[in-house]
Protein backbone atom coordinates (compact mmCIF):
# COMPACT_ATOMS: atom_id res chain seq x y z
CA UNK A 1 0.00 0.00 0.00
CA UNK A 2 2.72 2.55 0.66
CA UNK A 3 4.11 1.78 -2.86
CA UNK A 4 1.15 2.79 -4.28
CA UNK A 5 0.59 6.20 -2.39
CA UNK A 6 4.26 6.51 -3.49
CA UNK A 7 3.07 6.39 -6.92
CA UNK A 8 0.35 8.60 -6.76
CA UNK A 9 2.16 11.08 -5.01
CA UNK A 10 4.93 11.15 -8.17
CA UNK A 11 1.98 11.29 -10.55
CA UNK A 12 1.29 14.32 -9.26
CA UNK A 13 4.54 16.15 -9.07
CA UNK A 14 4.84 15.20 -12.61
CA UNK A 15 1.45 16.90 -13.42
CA UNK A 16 2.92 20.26 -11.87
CA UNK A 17 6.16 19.45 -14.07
CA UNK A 18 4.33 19.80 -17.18
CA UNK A 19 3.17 23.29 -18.52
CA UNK A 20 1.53 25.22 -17.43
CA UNK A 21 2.88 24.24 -13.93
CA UNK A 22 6.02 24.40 -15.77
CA UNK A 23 8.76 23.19 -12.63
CA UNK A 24 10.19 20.92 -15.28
CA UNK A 25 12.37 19.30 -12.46
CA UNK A 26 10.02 17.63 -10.97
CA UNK A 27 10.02 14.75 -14.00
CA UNK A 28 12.45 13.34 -11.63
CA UNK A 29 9.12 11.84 -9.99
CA UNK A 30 9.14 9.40 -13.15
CA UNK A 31 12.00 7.49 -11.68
CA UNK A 32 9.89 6.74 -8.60
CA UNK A 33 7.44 4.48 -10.47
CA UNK A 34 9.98 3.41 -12.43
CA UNK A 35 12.07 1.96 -9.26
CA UNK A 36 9.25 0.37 -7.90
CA UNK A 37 7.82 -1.86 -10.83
CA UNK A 38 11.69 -2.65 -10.96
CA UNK A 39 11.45 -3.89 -6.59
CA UNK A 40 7.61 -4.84 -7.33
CA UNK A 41 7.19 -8.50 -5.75
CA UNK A 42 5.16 -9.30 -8.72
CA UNK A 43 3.16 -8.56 -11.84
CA UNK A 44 -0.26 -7.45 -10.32
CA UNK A 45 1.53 -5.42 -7.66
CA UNK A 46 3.62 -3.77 -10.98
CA UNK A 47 0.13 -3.04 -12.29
CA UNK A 48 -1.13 -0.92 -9.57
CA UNK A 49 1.73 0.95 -9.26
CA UNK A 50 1.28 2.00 -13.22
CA UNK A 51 -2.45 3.04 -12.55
CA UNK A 52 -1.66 4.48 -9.05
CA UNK A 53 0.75 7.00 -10.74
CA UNK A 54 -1.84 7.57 -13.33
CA UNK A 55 -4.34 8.27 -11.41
CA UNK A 56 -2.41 10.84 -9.60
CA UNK A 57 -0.75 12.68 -12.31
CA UNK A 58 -4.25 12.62 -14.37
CA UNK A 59 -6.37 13.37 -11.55
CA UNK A 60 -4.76 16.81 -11.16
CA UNK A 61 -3.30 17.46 -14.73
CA UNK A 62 -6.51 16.81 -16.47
CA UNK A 63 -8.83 18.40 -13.47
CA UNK A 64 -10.13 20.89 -16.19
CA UNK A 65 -12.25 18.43 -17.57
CA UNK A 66 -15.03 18.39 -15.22
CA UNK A 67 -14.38 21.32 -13.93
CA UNK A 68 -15.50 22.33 -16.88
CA UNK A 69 -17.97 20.59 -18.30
CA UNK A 70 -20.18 20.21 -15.48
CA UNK A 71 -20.24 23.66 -15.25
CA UNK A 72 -23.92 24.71 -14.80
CA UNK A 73 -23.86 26.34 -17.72
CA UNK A 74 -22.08 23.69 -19.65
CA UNK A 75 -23.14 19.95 -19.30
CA UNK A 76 -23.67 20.19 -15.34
CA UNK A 77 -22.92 17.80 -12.52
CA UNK A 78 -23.57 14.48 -14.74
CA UNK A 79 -19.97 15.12 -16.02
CA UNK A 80 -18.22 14.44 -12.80
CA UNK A 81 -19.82 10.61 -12.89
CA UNK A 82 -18.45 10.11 -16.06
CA UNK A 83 -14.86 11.17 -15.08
CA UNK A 84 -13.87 8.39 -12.91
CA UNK A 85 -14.14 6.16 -16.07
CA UNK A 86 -11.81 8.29 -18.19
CA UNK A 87 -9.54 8.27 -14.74
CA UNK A 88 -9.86 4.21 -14.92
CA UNK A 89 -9.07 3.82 -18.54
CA UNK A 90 -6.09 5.77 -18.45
CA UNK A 91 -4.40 4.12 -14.95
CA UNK A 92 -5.18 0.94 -17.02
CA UNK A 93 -3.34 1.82 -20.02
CA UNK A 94 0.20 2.75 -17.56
CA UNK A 95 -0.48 -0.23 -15.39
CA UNK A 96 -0.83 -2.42 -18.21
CA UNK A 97 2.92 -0.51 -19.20
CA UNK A 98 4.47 -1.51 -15.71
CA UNK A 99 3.03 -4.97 -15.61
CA UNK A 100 4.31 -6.19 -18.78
CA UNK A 101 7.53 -4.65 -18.44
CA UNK A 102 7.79 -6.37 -14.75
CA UNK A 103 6.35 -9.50 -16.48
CA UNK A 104 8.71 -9.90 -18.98
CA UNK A 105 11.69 -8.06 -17.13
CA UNK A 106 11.73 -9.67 -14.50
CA UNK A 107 12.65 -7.94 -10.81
CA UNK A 108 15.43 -5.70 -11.20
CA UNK A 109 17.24 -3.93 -13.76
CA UNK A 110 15.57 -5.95 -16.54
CA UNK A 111 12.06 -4.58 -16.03
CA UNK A 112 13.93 -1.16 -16.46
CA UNK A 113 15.75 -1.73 -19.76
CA UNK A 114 11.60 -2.44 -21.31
CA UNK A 115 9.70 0.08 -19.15
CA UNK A 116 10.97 2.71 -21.16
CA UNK A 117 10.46 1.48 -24.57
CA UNK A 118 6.88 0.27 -23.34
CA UNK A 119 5.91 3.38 -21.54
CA UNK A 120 6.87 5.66 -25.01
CA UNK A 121 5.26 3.05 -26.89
CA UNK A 122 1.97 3.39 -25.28
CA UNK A 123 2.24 7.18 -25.08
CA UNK A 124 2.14 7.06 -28.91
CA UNK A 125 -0.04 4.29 -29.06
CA UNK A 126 -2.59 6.53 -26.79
CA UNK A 127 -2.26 9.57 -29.31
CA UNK A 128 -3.22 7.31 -32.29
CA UNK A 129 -6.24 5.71 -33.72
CA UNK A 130 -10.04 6.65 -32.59
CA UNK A 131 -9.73 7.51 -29.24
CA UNK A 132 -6.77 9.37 -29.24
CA UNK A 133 -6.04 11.49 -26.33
CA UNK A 134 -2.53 12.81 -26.14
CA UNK A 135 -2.97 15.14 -23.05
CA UNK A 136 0.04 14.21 -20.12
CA UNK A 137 2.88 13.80 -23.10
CA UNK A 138 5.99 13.63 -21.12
CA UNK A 139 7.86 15.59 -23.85
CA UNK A 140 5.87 18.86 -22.98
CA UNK A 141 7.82 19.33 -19.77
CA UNK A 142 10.82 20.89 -21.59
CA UNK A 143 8.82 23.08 -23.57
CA UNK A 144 10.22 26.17 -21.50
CA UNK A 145 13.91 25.42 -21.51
CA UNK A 146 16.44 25.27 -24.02
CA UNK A 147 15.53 21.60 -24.47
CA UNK A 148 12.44 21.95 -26.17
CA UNK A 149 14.82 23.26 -29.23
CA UNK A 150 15.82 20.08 -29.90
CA UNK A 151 11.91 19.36 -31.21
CA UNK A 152 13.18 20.40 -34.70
CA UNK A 153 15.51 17.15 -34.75
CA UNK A 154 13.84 14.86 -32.09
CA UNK A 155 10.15 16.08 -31.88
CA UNK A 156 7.91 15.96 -28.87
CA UNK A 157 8.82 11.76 -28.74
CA UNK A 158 12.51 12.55 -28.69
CA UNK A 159 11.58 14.81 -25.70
CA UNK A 160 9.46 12.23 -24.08
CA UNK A 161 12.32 9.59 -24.28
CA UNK A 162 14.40 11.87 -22.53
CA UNK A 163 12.43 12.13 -19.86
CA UNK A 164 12.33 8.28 -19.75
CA UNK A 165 15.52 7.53 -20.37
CA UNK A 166 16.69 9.95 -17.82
CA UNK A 167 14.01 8.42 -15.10
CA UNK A 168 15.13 4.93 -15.83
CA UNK A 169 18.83 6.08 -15.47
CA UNK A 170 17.37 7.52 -12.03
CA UNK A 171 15.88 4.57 -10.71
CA UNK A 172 18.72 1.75 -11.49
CA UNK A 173 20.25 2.65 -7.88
CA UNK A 174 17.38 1.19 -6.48
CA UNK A 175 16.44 -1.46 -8.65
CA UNK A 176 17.79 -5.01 -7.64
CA UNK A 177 20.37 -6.37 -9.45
CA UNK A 178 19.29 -9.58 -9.99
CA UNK A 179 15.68 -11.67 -10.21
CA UNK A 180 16.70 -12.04 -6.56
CA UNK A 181 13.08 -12.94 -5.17
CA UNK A 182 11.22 -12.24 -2.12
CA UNK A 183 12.75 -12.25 0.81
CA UNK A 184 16.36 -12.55 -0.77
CA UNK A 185 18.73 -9.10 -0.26
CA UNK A 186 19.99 -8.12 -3.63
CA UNK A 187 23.53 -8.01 -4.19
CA UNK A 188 25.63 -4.83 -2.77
CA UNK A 189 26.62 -2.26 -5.12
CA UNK A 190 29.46 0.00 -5.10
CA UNK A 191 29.14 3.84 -4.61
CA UNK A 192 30.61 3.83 -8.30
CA UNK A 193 27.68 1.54 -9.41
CA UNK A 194 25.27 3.50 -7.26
CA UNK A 195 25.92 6.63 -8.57
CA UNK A 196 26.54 5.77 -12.61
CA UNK A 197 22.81 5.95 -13.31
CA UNK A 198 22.03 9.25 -12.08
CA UNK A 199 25.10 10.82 -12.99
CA UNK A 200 24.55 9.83 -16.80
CA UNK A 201 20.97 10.96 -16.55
CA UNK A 202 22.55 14.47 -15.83
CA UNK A 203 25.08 14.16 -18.50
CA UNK A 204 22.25 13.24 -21.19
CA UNK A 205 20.22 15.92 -19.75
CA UNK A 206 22.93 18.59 -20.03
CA UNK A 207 23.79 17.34 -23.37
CA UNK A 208 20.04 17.82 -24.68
CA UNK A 209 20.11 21.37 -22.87
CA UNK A 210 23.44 22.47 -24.02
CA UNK A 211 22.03 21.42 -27.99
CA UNK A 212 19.04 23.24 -27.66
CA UNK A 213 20.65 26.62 -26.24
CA UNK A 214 23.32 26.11 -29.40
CA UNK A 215 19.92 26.28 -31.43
CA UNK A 216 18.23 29.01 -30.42
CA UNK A 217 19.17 31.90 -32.96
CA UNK A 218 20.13 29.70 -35.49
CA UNK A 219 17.22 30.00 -37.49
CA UNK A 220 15.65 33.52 -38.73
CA UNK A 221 12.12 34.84 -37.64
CA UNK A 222 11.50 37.43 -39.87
CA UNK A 223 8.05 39.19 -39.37
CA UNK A 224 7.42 40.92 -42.72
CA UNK A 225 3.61 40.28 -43.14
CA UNK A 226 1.00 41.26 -40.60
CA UNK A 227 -2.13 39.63 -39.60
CA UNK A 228 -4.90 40.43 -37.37
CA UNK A 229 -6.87 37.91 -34.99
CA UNK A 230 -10.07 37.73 -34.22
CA UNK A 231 -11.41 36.79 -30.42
CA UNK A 232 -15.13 36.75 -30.91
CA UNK A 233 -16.31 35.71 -27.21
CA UNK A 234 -19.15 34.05 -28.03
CA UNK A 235 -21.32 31.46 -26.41
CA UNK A 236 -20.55 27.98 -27.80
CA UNK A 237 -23.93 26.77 -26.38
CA UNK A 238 -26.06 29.70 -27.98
CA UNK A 239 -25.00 28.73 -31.18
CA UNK A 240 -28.32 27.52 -33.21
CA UNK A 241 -30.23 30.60 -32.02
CA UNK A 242 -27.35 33.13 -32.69
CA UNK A 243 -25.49 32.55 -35.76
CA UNK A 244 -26.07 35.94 -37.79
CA UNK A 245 -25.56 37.66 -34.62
CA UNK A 246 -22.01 35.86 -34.64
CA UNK A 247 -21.36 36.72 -37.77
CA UNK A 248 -22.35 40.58 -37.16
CA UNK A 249 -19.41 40.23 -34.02
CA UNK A 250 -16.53 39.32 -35.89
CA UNK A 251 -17.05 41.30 -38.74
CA UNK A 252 -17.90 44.62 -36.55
CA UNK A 253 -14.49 43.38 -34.52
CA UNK A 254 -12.52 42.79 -37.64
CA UNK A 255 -13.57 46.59 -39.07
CA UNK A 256 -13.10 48.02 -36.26
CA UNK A 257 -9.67 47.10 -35.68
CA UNK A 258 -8.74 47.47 -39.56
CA UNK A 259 -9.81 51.01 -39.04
CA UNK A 260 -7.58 51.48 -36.47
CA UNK A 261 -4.50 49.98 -38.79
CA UNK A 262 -1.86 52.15 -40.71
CA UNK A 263 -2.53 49.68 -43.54
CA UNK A 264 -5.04 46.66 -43.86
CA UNK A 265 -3.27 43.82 -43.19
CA UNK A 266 -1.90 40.86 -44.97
CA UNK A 267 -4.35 38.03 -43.43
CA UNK A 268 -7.20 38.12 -40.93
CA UNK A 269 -7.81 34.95 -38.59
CA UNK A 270 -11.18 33.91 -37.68
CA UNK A 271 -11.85 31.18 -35.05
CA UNK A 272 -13.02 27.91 -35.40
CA UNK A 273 -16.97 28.08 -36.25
CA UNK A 274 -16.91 31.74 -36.08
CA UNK A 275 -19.14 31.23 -39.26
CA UNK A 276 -22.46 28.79 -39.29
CA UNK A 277 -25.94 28.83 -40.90
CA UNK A 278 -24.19 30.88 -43.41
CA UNK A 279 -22.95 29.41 -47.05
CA UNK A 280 -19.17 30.17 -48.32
CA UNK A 281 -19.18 28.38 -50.89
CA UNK A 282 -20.36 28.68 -54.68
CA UNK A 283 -23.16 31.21 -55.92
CA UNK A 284 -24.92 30.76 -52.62
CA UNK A 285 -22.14 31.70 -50.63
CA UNK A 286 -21.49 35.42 -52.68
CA UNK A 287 -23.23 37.41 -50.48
CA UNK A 288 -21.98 35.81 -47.17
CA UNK A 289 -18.35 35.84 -48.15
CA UNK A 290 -18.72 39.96 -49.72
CA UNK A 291 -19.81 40.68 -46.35
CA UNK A 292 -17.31 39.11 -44.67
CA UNK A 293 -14.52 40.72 -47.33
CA UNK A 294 -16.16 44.45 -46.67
CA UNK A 295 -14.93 44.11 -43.36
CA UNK A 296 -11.08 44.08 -44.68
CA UNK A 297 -10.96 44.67 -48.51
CA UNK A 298 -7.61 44.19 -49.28
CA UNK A 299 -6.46 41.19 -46.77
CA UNK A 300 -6.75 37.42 -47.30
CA UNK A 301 -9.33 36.03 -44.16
CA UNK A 302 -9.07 32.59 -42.81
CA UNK A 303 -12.70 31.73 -41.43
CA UNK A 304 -13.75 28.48 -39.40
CA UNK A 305 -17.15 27.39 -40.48
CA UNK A 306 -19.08 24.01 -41.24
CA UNK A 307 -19.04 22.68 -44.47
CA UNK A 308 -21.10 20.05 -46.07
CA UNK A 309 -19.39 17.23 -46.86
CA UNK A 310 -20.29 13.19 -47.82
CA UNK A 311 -22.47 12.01 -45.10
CA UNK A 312 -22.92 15.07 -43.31
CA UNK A 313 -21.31 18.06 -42.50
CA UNK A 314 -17.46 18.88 -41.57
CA UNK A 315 -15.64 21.27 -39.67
CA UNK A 316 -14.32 23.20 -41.89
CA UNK A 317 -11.82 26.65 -42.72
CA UNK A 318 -12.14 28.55 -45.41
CA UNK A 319 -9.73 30.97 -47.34
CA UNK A 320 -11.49 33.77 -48.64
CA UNK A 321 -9.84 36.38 -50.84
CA UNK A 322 -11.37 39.16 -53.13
CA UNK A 323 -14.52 38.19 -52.11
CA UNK A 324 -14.21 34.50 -53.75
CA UNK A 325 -13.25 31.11 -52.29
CA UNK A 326 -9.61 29.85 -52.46
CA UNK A 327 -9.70 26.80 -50.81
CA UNK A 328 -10.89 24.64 -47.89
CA UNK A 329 -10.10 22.59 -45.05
CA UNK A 330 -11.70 19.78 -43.62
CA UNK A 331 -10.73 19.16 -40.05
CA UNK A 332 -9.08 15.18 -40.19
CA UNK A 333 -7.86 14.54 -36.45
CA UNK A 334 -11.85 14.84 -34.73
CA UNK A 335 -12.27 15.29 -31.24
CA UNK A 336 -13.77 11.59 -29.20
CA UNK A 337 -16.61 12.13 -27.54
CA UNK A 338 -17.16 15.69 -29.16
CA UNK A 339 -16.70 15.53 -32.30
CA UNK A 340 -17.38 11.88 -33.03
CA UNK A 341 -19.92 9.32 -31.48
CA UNK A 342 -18.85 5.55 -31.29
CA UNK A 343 -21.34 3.36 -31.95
CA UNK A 344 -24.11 6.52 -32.38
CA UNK A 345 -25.96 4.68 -35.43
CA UNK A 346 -26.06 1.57 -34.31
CA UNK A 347 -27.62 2.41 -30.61
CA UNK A 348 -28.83 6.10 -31.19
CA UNK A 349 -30.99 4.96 -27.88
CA UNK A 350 -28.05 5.18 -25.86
CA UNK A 351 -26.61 8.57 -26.43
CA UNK A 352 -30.14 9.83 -26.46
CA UNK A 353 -30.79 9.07 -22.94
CA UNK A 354 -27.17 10.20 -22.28
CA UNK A 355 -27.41 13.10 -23.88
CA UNK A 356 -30.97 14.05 -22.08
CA UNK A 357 -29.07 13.76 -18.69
CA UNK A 358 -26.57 16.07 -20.00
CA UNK A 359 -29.03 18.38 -21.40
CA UNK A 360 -27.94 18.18 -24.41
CA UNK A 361 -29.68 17.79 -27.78
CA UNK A 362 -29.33 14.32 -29.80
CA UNK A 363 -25.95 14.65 -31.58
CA UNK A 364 -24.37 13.69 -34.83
CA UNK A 365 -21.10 12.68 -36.11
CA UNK A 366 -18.66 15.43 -37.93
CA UNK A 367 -17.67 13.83 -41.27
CA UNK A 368 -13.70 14.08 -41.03
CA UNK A 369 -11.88 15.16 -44.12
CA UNK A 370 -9.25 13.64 -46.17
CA UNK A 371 -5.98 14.10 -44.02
CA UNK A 372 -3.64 16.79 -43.57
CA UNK A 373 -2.91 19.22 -46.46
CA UNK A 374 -2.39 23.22 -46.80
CA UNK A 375 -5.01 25.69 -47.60
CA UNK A 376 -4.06 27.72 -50.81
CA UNK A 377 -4.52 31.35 -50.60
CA UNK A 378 -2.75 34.34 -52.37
CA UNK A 379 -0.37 35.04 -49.46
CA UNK A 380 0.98 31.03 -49.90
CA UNK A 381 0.30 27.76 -48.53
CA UNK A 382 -1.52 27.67 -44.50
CA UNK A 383 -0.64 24.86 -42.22
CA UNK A 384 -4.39 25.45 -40.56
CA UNK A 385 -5.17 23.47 -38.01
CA UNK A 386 -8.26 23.24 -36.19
CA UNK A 387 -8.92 22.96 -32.72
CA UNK A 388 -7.54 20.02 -31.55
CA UNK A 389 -5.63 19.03 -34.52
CA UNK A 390 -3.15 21.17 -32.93
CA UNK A 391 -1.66 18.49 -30.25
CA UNK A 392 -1.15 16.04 -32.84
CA UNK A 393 2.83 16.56 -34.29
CA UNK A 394 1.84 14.79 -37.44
CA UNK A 395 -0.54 17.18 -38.65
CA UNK A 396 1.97 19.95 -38.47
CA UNK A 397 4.82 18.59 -39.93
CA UNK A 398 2.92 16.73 -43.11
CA UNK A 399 1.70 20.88 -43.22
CA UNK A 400 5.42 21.88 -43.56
CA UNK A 401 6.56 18.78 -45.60
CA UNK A 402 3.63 19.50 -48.05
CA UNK A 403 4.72 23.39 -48.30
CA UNK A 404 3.22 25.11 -45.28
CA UNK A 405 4.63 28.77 -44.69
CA UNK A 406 2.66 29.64 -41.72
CA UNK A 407 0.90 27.43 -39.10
CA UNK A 408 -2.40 28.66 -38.51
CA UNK A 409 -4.66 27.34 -35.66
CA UNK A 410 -8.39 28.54 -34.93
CA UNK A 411 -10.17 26.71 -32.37
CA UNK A 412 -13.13 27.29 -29.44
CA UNK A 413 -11.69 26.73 -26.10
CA UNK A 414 -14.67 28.13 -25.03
CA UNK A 415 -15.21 24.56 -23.69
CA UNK A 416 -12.35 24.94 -21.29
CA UNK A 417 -14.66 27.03 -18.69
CA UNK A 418 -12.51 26.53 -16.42
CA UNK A 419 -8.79 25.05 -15.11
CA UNK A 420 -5.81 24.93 -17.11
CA UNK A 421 -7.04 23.05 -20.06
CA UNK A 422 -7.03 26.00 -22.14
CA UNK A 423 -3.46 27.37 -21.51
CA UNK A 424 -2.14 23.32 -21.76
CA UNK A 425 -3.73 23.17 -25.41
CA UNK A 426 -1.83 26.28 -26.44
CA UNK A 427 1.33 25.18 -25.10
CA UNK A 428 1.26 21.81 -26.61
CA UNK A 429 0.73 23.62 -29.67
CA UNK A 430 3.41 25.82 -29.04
CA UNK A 431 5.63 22.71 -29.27
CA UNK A 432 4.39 22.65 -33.49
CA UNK A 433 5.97 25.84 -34.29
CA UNK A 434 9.18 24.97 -32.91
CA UNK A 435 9.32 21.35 -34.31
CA UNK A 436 8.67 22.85 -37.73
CA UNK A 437 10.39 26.13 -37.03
CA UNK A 438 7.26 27.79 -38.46
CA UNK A 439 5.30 31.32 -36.75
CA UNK A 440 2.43 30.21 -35.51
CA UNK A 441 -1.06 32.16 -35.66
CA UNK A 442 -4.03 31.35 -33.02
CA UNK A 443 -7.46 32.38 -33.11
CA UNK A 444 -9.52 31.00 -30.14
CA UNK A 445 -13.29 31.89 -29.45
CA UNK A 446 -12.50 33.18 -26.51
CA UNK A 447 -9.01 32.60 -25.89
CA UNK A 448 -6.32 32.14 -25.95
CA UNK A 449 -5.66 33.95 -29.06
CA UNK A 450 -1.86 34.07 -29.38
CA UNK A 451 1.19 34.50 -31.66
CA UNK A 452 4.15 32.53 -31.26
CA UNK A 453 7.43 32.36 -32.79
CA UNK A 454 9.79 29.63 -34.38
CA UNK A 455 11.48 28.66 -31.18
CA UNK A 456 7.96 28.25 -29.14
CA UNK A 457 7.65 31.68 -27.60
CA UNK A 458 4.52 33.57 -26.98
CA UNK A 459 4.94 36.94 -28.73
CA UNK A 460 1.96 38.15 -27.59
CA UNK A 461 -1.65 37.25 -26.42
CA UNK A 462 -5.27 38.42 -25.68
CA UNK A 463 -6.69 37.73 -22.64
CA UNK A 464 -9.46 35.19 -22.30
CA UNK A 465 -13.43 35.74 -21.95
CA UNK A 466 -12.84 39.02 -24.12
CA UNK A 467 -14.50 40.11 -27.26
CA UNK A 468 -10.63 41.39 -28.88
CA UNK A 469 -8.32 41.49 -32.10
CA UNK A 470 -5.08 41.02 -31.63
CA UNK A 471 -3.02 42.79 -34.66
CA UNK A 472 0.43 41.25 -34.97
CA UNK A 473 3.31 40.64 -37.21
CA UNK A 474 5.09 37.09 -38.49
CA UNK A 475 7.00 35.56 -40.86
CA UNK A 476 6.88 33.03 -43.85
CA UNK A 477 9.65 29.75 -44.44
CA UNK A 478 9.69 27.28 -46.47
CA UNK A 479 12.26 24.84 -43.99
CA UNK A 480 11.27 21.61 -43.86
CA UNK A 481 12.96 20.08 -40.61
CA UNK A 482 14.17 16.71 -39.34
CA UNK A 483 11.57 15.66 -37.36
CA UNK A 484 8.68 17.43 -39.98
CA UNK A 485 10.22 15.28 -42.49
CA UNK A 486 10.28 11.44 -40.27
CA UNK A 487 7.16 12.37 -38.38
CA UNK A 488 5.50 9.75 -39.26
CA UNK A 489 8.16 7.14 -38.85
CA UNK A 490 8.39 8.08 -34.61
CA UNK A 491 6.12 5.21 -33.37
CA UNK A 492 8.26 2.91 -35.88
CA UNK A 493 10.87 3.18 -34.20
CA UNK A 494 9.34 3.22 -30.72
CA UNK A 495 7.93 -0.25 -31.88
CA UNK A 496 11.58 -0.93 -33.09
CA UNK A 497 13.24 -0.53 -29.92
CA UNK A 498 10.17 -2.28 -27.44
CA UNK A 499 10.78 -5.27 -29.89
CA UNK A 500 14.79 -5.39 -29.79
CA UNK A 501 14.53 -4.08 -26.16
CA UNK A 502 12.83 -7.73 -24.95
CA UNK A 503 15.06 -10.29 -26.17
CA UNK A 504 17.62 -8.32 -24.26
CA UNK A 505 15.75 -8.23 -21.15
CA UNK A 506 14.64 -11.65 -21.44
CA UNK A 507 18.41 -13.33 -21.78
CA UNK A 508 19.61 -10.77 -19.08
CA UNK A 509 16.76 -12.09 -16.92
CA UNK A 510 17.54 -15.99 -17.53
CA UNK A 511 21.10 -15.10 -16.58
């Protein structure tokens, strides 16, 4: 029992490691559940030490969630019964990491050599496929130091197998050296032995940090186009009753602020759905998209609006120019559980009494589009993004690979009522910009509207819950990085090393 409150306690130092707690340090607490699947008398005892320090580091770092949603004036208290399952899938999926890595490890330094293969493995395995839900990333925790400039190279895994490579090194002190068994005291080891592990954690660490300070100012951030973004402040939930009124906002914002301009600028950024019940596209779309061009003659806009699509309707963004359509995206990566309904055709019953008790209306899927590719426009290819699209690495870099200039995000975060979800989801997308070395552009509904530059920093910002624009300037470039270019190959080679990693284990363990 005191193994597992050991657990949960590191869980949740490592929850106030990651932004926007930020005290990167504390991923040290990694090593903890690390040492003790490596002492754990057996496989079920490995298991609940995985879930115990997922349950910890989850129940704070993703607190927002109900916090949130059973807001009154949201989805109300109903929310905070569901929670405990999301809580109980997500200690499963680590406890299933630190049982199988005890299992086939062994006790000792053998469970150690496959925890960290497994644990990455799982962490990309969890941001992949229908459910995905990469929120507690280890990699984020550098994001504020010079080691998040490695991204361009390594990307947000290469940052996450730091932190577990580092924890493992960490741990070994306390991990028995052999398969000793209960009640049998493991073999002494020298203070040379003891202290190898955590001294090459801190050379690997300083290595990392002295790269990415060697990086920073390497790479050019010219800011010789200007853009304006748009913070509308609307209600999310109001949405079917108020959609010319929404309209009416962001145009009156979006004059307004163009008034107050020396010149108009290059590109205006609208958020995600700042446009619905209103056609862009085609004849019928002529008057809605003139409007929306009166409000900024001369500049390129980037709306977020639905769009039908084949089997429904998508989420889309629009590039609107001269008063005539230049291009479209359909968001790919949808949200679960927001966006997308498992299951909701074949037992519409279900998620109509679920919905009820949520007060909600019945729901339908969003059609997802194609994949990842740039919206054309006059000023050059947009790496847009929508929502959360933006936590997914992939989606950025097959952006820059396919000839991306700009990364361009609109989203509503107007969901995030309240916690730190908000500020988390713009920091993990401040990770994109420097793993592509691209300026990144943010419109949020209400927040957080942002620019950030090539190396991750926040140039400037509105504040949240504010009907705002935000005028600022950025930069164009056409680098396609390391890691934008191998993306796609990351869990590859997490698989790679998980598969060559056990063998070793295994013959270490039968020594």
């Amino acid at each position: 029992m005191t193994a597992l409150w050991a657990a949960a306690a590191a869980g949740v130092l490592l929850a106030i490691a990651l932004p926007p707690g930020g005290l990167w340090p504390l991923v040290a607490a990694l090593a903890v559940p690390f040492a003790l699947t490596a002492r754990a008398p057996s496989v079920r005892a490995a298991f609940g030490i995985g879930a115990a320090f997922a349950l910890g580091f989850f129940a704070l770092y993703v607190l927002w969630l109900p916090r949130s949603f059973a807001d009154p004036g949201l989805l109300g208290p109903w929310f905070w019964v569901l929670h405990p399952f999301l809580l109980a899938i997500l200690a499963a999926m680590w406890g299933l990491v630190t049982a199988l890595a005890r299992a086939l490890g062994g006790r000792g330094a053998g469970a150690l050599v496959l925890v960290v293969p497994y644990w990455l493995l799982g962490e990309a395995l969890r941001a992949t496929g229908y459910f995905a839900f990469p929120w507690g990333t280890l990699g984020y925790a550098w994001l504020d130091t010079p080691v998040a400039q490695t991204a361009d190279v390594v990307g947000v895994p290469g940052l996450s197998a730091l932190v577990a490579v580092a924890a493992a090194l960490l741990a070994l002190p306390f991990a028995p050296r052999t398969d000793a068994g209960i009640g049998r005291a493991p073999a002494r080891r020298s203070a040379v032995g003891v202290a190898a592990g955590p001294v090459l954690a801190l050379v690997i660490v300083a290595g990392f940090w002295a790269w990415g300070a060697l990086a920073v100012g390497r790479h050019e951030v010219p800011a010789e186009r200007t853009a304006l973004l748009v913070q509308g402040n609307v209600d999310p939930f109001g949405r079917a009753v108020s959609a010319a009124q929404e309209l009416s906002v962001h145009i009156d914002l979006t004059r307004l602020a163009v008034g107050r301009m020396a010149a108009a600028p290059d590109l205006v950024v609208w958020p995600e759905g700042a446009v619905i019940g209103t056609a862009l596209e085609g004849v019928r779309g002529a008057e809605g998209r003139a409007a929306i061009q009166a409000a900024s003659p001369d500049s390129t806009f980037v709306v977020g609006g639905r769009a039908l699509a084949p089997g429904g309707s998508a989420n889309a963004a629009f590039a609107i120019a001269d008063g005539q359509p230049w291009g479209r995206y359909d968001k790919h990566v949808l949200v679960p559980f927001g966006e997308r309904w498992p299951l909701l055709e074949a037992a519409p019953w279900l998620y109509r009494t679920a919905f009820g008790l949520l007060g909600l209306p019945m729901l339908v899927n969003t059609v997802p589009g194609d994949g990842p590719a740039p919206l054309g426009a006059p000023l050059g290819l947009l790496g847009v993004g929508i929502c959360y699209e933006s936590v997914f690495p992939t989606v950025s870099a097959a952006m820059a690979r396919a000839g991306a200039e700009v990364l361009v995000v609109i989203t509503n975060d107007a969901w995030f009522a309240a916690g730190d979800g908000a500020r988390q989801h713009l920091d993990m997308g401040r990770l994109r910009a420097i793993e592509t070395r691209r300026w990144l552009l943010r419109a949020g509904n209400d927040g957080i509207t942002a620019v950030v530059d090539p190396y991750g920093r926040v140039v400037d910002e509105l504040p949240r819950r504010v009907a705002a624009t935000l005028p600022v300037r950025y930069g164009t470039s056409a680098v396609v990085t390391p890691y934008a270019r191998h993306a796609d190959r990351a869990p590859w080679v997490l698989a790679a090393w998980a598969l060559l990693a056990t063998p070793v284990a295994l013959l270490r363990r039968g020594r």
